[in-house]
N, C-alpha and C. Protein backbone atom coordinates (compact mmCIF):
# COMPACT_ATOMS: atom_id res chain seq x y z
N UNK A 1 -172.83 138.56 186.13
CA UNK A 1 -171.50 138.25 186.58
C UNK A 1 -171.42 138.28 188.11
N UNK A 2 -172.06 138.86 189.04
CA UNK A 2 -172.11 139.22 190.29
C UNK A 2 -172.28 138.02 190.97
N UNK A 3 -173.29 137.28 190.45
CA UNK A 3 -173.61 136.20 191.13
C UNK A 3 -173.20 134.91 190.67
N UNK A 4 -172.40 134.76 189.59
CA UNK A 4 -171.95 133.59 189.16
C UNK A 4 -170.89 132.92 189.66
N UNK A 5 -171.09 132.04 189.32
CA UNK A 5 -169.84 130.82 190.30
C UNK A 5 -168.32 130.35 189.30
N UNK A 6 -168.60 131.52 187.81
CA UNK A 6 -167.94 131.40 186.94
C UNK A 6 -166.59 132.22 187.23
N UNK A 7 -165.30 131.95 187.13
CA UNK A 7 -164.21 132.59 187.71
C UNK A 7 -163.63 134.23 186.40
N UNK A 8 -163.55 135.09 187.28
CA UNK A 8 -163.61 136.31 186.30
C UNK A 8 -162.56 135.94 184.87
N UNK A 9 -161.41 135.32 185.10
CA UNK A 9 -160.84 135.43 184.24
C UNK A 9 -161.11 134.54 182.52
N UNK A 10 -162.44 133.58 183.08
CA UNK A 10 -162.86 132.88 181.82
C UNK A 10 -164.08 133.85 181.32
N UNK A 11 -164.46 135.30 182.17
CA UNK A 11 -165.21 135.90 181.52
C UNK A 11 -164.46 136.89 180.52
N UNK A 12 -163.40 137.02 180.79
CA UNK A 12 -162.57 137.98 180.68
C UNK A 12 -161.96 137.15 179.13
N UNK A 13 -161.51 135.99 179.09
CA UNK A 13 -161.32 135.16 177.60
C UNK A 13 -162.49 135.02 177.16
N UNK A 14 -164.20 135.21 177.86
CA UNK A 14 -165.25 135.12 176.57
C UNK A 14 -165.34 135.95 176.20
N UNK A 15 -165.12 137.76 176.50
CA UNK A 15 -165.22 138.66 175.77
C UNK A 15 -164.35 138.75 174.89
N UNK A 16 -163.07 138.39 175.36
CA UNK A 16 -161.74 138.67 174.22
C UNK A 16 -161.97 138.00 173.13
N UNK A 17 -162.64 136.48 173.34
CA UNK A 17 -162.82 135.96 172.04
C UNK A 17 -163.72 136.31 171.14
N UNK A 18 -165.37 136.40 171.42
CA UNK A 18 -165.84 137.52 170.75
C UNK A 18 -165.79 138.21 170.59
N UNK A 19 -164.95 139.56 171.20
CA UNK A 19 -164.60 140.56 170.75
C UNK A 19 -163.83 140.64 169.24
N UNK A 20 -163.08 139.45 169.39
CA UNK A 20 -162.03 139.47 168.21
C UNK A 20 -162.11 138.96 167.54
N UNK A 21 -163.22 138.22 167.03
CA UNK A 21 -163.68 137.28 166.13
C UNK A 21 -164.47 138.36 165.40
N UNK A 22 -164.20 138.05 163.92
CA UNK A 22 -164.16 138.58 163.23
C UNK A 22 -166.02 138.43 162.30
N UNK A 23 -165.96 136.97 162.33
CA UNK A 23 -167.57 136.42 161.86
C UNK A 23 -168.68 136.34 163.26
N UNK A 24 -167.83 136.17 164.39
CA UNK A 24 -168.85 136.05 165.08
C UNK A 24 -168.03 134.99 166.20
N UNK A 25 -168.49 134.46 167.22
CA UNK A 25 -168.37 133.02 168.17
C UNK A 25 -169.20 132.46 168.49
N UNK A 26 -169.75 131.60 168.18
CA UNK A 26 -171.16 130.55 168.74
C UNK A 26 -170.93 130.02 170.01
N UNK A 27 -172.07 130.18 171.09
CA UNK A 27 -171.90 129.57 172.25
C UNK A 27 -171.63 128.32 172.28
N UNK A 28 -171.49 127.70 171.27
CA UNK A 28 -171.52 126.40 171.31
C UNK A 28 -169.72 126.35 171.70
N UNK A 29 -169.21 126.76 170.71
CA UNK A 29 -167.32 126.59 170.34
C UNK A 29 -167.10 127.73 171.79
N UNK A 30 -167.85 128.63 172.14
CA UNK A 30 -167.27 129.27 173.58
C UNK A 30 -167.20 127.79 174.17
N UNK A 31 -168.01 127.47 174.50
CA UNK A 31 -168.24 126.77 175.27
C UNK A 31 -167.06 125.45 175.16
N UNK A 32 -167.02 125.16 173.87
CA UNK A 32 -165.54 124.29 174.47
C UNK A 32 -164.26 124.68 174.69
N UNK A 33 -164.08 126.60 174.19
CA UNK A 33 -162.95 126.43 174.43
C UNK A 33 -162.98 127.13 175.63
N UNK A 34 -163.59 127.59 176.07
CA UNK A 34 -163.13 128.10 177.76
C UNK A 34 -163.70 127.07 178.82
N UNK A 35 -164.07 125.85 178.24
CA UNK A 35 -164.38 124.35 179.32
C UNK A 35 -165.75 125.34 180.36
N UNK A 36 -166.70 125.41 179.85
CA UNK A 36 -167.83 126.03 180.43
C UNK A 36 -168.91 124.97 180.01
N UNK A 37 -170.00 125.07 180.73
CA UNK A 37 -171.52 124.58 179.99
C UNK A 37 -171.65 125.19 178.93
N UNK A 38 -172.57 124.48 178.55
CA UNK A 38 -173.36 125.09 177.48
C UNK A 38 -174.40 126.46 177.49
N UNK A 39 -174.67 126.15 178.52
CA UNK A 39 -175.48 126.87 178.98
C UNK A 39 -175.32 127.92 179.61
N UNK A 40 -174.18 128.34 180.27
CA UNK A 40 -173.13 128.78 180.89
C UNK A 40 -172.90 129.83 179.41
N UNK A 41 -172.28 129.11 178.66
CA UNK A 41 -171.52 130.06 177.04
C UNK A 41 -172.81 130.80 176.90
């Protein structure tokens, strides 16, 4: 996180969403819903 060019608060919705997902979140569906790479999720 220190060095990323990613803005804190879409790190802050990828934990919440895995956190709260119940089966799990695939980087794939992170990835579209917080508008990130793929690679990035």
């Amino acid at each position: 996180m220190e060095s990323s060019h990613i803005p804190l608060h879409k790190w802050l919705q990828g934990f919440h969403l895995m956190a709260s997902s119940k089966k799990g979140f695939s980087a794939h569906q992170l990835h579209r819903t917080i508008k990130v790479t793929y690679k990035s999720a």
